[in-house]
N, C-alpha and C. Protein backbone atom coordinates (compact mmCIF):
# COMPACT_ATOMS: atom_id res chain seq x y z
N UNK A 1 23.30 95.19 126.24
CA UNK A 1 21.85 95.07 126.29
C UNK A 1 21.26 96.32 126.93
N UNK A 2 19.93 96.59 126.63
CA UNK A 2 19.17 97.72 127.03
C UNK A 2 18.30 97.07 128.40
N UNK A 3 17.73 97.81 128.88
CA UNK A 3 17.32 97.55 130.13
C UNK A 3 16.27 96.84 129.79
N UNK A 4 15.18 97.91 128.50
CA UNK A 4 14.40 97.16 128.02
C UNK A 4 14.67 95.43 127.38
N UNK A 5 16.02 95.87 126.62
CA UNK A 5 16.27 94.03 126.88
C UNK A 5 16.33 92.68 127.52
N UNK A 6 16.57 93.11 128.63
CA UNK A 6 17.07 92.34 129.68
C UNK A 6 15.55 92.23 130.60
N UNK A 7 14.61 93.19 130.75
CA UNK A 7 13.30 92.85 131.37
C UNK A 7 12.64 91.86 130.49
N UNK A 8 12.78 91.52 129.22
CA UNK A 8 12.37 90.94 128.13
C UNK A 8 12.26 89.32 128.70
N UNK A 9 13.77 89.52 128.67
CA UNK A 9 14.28 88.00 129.48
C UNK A 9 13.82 88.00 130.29
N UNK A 10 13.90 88.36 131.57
CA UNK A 10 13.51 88.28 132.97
C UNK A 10 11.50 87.80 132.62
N UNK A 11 11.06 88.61 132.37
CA UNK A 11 9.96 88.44 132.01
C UNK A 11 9.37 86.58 131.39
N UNK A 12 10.18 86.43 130.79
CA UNK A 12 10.07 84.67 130.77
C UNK A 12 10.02 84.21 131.32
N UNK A 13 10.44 84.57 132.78
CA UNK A 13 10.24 83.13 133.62
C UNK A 13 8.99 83.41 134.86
N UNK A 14 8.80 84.68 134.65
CA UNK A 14 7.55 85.10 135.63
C UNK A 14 6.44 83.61 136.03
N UNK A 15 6.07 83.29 135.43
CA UNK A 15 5.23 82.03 136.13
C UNK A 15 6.38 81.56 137.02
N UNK A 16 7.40 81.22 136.64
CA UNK A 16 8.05 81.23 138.08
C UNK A 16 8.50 81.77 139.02
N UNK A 17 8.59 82.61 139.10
CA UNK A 17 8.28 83.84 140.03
C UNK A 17 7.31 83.80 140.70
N UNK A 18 5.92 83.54 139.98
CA UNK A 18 5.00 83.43 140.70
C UNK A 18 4.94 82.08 142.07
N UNK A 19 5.47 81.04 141.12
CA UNK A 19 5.86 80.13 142.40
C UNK A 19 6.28 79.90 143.01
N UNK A 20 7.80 80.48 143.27
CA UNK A 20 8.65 80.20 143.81
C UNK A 20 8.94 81.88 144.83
N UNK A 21 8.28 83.04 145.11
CA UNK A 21 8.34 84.19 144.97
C UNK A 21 9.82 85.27 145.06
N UNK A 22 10.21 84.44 143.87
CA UNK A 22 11.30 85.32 142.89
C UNK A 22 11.18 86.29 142.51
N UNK A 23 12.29 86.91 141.71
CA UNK A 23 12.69 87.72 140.65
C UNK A 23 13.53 88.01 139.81
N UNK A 24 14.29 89.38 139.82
CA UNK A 24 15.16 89.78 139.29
C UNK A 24 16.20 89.79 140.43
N UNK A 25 17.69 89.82 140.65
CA UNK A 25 18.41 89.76 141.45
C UNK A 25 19.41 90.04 140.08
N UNK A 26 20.12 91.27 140.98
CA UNK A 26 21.29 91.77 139.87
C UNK A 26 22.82 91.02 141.21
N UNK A 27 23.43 90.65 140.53
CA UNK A 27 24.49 90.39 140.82
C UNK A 27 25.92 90.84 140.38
N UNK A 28 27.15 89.74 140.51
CA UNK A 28 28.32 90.28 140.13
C UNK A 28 29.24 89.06 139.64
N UNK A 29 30.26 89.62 139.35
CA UNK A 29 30.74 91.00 139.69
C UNK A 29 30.34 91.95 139.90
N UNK A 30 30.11 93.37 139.78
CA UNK A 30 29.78 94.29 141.07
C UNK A 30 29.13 95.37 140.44
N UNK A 31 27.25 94.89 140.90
CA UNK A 31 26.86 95.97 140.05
C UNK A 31 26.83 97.11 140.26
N UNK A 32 27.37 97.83 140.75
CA UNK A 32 27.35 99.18 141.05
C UNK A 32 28.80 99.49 140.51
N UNK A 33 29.17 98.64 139.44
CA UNK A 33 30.62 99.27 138.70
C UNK A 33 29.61 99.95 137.13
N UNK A 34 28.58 99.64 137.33
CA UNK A 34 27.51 100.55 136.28
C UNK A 34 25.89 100.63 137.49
N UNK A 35 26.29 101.78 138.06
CA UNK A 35 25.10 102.02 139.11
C UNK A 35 24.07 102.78 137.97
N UNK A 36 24.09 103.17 137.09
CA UNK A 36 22.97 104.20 136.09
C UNK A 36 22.11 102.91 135.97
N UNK A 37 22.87 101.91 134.99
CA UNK A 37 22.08 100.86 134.70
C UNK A 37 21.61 100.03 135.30
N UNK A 38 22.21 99.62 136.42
CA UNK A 38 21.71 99.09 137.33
C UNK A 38 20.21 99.48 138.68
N UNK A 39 20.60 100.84 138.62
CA UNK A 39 19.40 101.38 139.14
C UNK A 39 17.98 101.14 138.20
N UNK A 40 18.43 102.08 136.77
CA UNK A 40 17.69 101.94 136.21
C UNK A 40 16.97 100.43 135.84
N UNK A 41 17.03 99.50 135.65
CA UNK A 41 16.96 98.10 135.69
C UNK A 41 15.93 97.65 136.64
N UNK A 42 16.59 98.06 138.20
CA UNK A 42 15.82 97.33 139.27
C UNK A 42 14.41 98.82 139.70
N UNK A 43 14.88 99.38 138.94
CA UNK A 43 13.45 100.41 139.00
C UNK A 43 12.23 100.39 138.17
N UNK A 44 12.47 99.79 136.24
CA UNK A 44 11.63 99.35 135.75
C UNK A 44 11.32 97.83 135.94
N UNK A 45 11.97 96.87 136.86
CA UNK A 45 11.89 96.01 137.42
C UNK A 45 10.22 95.69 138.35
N UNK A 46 10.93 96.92 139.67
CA UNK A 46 9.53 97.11 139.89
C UNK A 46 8.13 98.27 139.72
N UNK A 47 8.57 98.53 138.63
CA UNK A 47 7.56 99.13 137.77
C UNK A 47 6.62 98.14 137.49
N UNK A 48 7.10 96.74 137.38
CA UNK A 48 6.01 95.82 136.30
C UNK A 48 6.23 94.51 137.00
N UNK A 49 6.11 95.38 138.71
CA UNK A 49 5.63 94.61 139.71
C UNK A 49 6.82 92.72 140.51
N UNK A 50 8.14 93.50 139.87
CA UNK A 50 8.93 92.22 139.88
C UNK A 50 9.66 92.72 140.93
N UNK A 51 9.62 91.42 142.30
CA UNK A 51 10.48 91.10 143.33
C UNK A 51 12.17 91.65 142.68
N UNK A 52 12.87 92.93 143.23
CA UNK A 52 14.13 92.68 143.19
C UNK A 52 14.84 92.67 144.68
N UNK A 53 16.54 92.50 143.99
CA UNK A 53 17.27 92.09 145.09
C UNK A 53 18.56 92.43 144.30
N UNK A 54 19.85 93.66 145.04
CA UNK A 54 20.97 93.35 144.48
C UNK A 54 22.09 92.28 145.45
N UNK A 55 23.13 92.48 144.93
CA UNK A 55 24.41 92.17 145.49
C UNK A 55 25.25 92.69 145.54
N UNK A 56 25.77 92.89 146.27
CA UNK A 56 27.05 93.98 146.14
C UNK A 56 28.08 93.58 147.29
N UNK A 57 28.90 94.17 147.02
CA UNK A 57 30.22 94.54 148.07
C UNK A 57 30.66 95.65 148.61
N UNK A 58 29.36 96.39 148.15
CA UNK A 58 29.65 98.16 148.79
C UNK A 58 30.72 98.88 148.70
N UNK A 59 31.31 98.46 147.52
CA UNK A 59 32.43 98.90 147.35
C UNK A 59 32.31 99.93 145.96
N UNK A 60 31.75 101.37 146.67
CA UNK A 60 31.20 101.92 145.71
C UNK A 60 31.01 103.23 146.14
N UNK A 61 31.63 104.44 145.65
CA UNK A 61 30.43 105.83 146.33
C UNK A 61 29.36 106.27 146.77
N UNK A 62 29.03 105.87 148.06
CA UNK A 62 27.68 106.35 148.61
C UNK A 62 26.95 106.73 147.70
N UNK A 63 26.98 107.93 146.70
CA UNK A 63 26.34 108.25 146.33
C UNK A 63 25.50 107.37 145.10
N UNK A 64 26.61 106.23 144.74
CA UNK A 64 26.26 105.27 143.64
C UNK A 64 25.44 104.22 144.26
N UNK A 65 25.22 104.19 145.16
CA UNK A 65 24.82 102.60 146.06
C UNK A 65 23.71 103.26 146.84
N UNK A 66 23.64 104.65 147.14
CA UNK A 66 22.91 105.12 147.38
C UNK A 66 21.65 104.91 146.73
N UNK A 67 21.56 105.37 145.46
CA UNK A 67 20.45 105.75 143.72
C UNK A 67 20.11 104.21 143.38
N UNK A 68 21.45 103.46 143.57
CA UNK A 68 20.91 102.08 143.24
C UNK A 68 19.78 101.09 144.43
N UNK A 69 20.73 101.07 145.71
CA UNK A 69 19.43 100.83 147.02
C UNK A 69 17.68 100.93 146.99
N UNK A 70 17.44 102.17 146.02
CA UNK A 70 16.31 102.81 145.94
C UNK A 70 15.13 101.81 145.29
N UNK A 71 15.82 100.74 144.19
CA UNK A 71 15.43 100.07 143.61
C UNK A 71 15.23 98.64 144.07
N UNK A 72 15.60 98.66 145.33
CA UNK A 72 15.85 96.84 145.24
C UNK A 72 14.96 96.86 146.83
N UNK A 73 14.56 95.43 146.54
CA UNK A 73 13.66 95.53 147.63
C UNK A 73 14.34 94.29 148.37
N UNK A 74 15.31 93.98 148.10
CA UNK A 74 15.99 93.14 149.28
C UNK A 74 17.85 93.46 148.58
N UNK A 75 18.68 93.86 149.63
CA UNK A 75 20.11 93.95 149.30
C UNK A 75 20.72 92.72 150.38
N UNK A 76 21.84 92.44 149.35
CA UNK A 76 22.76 91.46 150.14
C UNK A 76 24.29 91.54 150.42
N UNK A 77 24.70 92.33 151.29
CA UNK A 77 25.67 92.70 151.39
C UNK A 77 26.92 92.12 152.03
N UNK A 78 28.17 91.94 151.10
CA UNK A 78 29.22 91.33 151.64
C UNK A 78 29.79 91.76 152.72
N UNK A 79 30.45 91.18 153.68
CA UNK A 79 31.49 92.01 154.39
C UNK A 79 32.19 90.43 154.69
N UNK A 80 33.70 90.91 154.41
CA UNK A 80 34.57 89.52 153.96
C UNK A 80 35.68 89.61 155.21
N UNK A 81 35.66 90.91 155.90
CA UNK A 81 37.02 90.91 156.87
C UNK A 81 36.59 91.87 157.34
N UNK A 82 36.91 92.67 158.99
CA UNK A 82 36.75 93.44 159.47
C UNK A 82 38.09 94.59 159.84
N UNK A 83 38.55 93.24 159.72
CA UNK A 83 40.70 94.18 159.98
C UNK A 83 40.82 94.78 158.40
N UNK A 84 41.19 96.00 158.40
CA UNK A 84 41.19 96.23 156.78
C UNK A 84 42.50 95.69 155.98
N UNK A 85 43.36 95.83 156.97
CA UNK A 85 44.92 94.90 156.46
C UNK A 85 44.40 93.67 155.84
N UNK A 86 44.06 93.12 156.50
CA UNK A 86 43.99 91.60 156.27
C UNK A 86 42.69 91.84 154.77
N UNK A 87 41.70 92.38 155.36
CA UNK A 87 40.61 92.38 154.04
C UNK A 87 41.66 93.06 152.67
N UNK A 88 42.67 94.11 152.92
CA UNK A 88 43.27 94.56 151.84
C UNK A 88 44.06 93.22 151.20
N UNK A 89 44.65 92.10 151.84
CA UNK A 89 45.62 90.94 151.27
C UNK A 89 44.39 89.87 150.98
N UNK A 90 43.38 89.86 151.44
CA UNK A 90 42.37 89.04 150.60
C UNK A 90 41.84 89.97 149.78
N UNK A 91 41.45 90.84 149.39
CA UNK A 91 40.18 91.31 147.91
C UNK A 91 41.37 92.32 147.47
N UNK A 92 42.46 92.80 147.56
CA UNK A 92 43.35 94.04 147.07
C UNK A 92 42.63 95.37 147.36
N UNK A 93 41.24 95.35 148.46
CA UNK A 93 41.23 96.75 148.72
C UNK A 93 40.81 96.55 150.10
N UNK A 94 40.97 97.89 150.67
CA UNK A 94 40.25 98.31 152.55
C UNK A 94 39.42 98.13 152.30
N UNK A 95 38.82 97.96 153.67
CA UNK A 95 37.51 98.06 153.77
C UNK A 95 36.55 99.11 154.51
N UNK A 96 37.37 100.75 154.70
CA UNK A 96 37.09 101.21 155.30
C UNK A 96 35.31 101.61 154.23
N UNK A 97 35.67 102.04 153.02
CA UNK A 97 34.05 102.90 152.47
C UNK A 97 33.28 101.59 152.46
N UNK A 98 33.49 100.76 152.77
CA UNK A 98 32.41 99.54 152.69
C UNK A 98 31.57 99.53 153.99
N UNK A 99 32.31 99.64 154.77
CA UNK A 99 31.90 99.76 156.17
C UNK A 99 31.27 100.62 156.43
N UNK A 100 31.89 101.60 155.89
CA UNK A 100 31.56 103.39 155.91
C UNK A 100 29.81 102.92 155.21
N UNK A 101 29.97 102.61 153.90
CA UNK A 101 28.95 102.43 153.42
C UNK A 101 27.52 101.71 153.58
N UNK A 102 27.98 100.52 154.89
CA UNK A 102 27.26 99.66 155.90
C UNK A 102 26.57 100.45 156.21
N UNK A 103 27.11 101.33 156.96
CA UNK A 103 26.60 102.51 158.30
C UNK A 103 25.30 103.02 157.76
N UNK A 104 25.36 103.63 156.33
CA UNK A 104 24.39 104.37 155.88
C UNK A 104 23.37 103.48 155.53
N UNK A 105 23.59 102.12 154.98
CA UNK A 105 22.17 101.30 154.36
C UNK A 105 21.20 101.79 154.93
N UNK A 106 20.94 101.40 156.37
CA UNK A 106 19.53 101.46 157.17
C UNK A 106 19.16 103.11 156.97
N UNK A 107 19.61 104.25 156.40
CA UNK A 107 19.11 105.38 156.31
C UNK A 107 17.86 104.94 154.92
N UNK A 108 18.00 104.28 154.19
CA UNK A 108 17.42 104.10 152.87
C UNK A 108 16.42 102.21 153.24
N UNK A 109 16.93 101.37 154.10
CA UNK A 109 16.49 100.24 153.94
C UNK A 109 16.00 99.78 155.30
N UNK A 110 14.85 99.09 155.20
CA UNK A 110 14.18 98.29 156.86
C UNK A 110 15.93 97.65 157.28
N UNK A 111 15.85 96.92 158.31
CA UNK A 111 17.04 96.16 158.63
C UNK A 111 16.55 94.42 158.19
N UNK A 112 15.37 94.36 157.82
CA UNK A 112 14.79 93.02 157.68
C UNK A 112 14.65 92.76 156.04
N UNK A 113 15.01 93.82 155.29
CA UNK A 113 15.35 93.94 153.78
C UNK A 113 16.55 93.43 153.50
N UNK A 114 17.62 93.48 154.36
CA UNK A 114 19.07 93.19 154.53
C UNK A 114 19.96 92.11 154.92
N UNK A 115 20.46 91.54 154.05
CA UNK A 115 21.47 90.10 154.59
C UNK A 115 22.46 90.14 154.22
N UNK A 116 23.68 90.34 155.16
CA UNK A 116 25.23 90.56 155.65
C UNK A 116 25.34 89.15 155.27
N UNK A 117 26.43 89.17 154.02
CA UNK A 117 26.88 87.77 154.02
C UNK A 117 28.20 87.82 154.15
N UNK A 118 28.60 86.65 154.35
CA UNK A 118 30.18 86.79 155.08
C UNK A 118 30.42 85.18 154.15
N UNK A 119 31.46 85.89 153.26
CA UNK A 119 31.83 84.24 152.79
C UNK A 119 32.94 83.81 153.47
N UNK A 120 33.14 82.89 153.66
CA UNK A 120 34.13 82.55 154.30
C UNK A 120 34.91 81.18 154.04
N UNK A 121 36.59 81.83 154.02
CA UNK A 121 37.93 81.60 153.05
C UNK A 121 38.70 80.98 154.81
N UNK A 122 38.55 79.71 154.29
CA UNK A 122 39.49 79.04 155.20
C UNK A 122 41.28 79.20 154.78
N UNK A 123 41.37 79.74 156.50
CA UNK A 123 42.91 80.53 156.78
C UNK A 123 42.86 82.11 156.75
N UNK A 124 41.54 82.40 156.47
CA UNK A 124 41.54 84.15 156.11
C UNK A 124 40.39 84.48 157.08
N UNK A 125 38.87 84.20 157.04
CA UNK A 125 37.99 84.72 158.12
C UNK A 125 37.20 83.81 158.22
N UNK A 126 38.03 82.48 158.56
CA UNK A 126 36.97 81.49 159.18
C UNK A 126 37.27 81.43 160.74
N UNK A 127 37.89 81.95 161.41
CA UNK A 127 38.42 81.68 162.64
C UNK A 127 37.21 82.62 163.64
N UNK A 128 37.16 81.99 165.09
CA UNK A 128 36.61 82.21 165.79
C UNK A 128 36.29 83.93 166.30
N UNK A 129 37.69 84.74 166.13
CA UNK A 129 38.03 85.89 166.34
C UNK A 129 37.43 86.82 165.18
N UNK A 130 37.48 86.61 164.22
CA UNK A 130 36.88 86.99 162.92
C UNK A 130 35.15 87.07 163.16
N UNK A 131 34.95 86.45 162.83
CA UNK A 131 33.54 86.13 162.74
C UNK A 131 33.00 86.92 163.59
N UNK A 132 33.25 86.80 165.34
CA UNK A 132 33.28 87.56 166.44
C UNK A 132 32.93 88.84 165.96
N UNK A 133 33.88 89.07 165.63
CA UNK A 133 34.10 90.83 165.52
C UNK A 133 33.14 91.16 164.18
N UNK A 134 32.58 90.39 162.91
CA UNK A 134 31.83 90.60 162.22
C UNK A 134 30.31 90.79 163.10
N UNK A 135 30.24 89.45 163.63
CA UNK A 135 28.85 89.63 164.28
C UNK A 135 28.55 90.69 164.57
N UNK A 136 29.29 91.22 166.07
CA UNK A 136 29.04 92.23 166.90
C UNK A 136 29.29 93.85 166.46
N UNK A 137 30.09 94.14 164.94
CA UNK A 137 29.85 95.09 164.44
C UNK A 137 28.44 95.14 163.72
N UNK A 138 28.18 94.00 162.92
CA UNK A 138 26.36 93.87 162.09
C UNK A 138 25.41 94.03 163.38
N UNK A 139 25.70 93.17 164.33
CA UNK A 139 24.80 93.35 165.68
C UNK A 139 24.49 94.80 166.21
N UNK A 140 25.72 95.46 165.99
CA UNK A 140 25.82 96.77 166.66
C UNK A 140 25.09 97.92 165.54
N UNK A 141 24.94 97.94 164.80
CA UNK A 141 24.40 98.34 163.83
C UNK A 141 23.18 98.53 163.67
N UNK A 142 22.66 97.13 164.03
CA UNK A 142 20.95 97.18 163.73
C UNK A 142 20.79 96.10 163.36
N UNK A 143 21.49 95.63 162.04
CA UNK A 143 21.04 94.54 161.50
C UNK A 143 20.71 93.22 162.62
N UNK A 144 20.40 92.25 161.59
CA UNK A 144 19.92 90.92 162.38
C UNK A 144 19.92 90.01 161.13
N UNK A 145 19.83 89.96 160.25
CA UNK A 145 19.70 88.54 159.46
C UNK A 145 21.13 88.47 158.74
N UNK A 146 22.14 87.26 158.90
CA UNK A 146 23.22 86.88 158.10
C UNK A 146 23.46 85.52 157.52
N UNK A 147 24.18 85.71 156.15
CA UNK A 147 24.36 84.43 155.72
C UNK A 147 25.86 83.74 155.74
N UNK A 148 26.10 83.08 156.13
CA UNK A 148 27.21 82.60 156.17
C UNK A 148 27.28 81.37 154.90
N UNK A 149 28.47 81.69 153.77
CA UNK A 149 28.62 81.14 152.95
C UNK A 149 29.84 80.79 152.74
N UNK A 150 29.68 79.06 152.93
CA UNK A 150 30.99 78.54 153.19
C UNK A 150 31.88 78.38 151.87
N UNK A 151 32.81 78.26 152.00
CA UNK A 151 33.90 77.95 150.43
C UNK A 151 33.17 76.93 149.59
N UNK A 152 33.96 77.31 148.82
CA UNK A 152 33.75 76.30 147.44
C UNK A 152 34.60 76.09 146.31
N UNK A 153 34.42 74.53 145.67
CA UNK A 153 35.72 74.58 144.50
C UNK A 153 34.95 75.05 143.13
N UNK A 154 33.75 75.54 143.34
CA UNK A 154 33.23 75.25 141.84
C UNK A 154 33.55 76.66 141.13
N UNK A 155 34.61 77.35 141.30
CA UNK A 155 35.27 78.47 140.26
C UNK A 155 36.56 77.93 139.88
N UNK A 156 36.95 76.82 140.22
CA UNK A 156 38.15 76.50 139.71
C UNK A 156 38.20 75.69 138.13
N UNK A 157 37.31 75.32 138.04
CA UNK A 157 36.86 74.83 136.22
C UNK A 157 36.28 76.42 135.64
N UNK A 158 35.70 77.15 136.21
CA UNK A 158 35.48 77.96 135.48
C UNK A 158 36.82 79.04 134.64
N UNK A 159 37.50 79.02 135.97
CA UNK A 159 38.79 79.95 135.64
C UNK A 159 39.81 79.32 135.02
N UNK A 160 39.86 77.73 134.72
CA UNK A 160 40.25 77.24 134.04
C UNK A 160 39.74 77.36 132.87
N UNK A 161 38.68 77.39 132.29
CA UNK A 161 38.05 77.71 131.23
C UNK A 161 38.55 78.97 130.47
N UNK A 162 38.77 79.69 131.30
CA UNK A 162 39.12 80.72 130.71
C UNK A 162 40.72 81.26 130.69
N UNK A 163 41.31 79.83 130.95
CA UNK A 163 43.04 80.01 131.04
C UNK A 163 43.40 81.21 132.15
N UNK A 164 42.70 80.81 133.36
CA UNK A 164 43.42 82.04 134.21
C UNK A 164 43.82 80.62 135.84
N UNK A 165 44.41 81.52 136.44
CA UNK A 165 44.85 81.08 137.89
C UNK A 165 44.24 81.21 138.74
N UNK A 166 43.42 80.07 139.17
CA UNK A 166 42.66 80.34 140.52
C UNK A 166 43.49 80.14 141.85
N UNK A 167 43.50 81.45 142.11
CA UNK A 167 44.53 81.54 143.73
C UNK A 167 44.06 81.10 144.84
N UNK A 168 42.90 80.34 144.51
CA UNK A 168 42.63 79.73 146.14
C UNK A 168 42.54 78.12 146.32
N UNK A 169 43.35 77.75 144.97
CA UNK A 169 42.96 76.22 144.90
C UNK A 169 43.95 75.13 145.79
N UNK A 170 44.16 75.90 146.27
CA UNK A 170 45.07 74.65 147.56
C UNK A 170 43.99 74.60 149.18
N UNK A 171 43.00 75.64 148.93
CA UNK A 171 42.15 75.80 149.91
C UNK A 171 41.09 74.22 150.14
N UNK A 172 40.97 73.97 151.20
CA UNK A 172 39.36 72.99 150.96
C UNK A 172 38.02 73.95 151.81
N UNK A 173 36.99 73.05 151.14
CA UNK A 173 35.80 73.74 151.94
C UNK A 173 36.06 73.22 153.17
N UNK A 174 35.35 74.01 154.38
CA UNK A 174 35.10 73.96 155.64
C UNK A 174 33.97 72.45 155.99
N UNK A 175 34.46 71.64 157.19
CA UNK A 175 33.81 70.24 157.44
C UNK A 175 32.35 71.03 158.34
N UNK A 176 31.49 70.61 158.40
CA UNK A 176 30.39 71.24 158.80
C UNK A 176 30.15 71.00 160.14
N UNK A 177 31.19 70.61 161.66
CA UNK A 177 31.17 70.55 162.51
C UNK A 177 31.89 72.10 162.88
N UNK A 178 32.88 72.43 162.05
CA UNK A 178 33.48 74.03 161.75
C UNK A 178 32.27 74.93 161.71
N UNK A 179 31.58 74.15 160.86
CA UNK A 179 30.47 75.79 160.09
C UNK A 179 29.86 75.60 161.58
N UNK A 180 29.20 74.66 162.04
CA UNK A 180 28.54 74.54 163.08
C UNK A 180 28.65 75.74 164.38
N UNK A 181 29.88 75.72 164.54
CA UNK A 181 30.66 76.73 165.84
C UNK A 181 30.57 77.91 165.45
N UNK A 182 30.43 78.24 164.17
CA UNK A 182 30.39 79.70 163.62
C UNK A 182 29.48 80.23 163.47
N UNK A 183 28.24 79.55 163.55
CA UNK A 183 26.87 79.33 163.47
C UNK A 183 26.69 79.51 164.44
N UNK A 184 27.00 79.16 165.68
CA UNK A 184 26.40 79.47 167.54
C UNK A 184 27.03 80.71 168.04
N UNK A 185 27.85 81.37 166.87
CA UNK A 185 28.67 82.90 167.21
C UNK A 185 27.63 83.47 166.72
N UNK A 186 27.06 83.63 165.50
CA UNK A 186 26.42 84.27 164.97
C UNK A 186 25.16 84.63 165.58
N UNK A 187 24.40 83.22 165.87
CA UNK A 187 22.95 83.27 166.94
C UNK A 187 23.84 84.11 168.82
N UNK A 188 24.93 83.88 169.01
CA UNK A 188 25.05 84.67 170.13
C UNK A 188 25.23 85.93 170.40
N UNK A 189 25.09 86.64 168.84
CA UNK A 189 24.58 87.70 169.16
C UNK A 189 23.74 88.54 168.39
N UNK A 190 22.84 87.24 168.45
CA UNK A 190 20.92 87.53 168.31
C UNK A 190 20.87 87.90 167.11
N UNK A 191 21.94 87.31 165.99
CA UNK A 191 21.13 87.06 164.76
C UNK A 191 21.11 85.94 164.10
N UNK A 192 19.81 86.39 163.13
CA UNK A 192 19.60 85.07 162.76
C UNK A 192 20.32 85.10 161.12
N UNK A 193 20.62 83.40 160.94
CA UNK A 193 21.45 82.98 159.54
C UNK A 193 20.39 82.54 158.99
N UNK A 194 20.63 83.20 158.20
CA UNK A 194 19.48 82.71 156.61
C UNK A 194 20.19 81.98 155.64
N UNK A 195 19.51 81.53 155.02
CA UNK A 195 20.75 80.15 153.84
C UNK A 195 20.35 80.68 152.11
N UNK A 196 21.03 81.23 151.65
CA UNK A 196 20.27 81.15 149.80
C UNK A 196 19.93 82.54 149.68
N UNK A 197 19.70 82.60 148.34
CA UNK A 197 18.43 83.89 148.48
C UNK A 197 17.50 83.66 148.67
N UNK A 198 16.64 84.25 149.10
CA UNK A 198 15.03 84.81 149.41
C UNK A 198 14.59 85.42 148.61
């Protein structure tokens, strides 16, 4: 599809937009694995006055996440592990240019444009120590608004659908007396959790 295509669509649902104050939100898999189009997109986006927002995992050349940033008027950025070992045996990569790439957002974005989401994979970075060390690096930073997004089974019919192996299906979601404690880490160091997009 052309960019012009895809505003086409988007453009349909504008009365709701208007109510709900939506938009366009590019997502992923990972749009900055086509940052041209993706920039381009969330730039004639708001050309014709439409709320955007990407997603990403910053897992991308500054310089690509850079050109794309320019366009979006709210980013939501993953950070899944802080130990890069451990983030390398959950996603198969470091996490050093992600981090690296953290650092720079606020050169291009308010800190109140920005929500650090941290999904979180029970047995991998749901633990007390984890989280910890997420906070107080986003804390240390600047930022302040995070989402904490707990597990879920609902990719396991999908990836069945498509005859593949979902590797996390012996996992369960987190009981919400868990999320709770992870939630009073997060406010202890003075930020606040936002739920959804905005």
């Amino acid at each position: 599809m052309t960019v012009a295509q895809v505003l086409i669509e988007v453009e349909k649902d504008r009365p709701f937009y208007r109510r709900s104050g939506g938009g366009l939100t590019i997502g992923g898999g990972e749009p900055l694995a086509q940052p041209r189009f993706t920039a381009e997109l969330l730039e004639a986006a708001q050309h014709e006055y439409l709320h955007t927002a990407l997603e990403t995992s910053g897992h991308a050349p500054w310089e690509h996440l850079e050109t794309v940033l320019r366009g979006a008027d709210q980013v939501h950025y993953d950070v899944k592990h802080m130990d890069s070992e451990k983030h390398q045996q959950l996603t198969g990569r470091s996490n050093e240019l992600i981090l690296s790439n953290l650092t720079k957002v606020l050169s291009i974005k308010e800190a109140r444009d920005v929500v650090i989401r941290i999904p979180l994979i029970p047995g991998y970075n749901d633990d007390v120590d984890a989280i910890s060390e997420a906070a107080r690096f986003i804390s240390d930073l600047g930022y302040t608004r995070v989402e904490l997004i707990p597990y879920h089974m609902m990719g396991v019919s999908k990836y069945a659908q498509y005859g593949m192996v979902y590797q996390l299906d012996a996992l369960q979601p987190a009981q919400e007396e868990d999320l709770r404690g992870l939630r009073e880490i997060v406010d202890s160091f003075g930020l606040q959790e936002v739920t959804g997009r905005m």
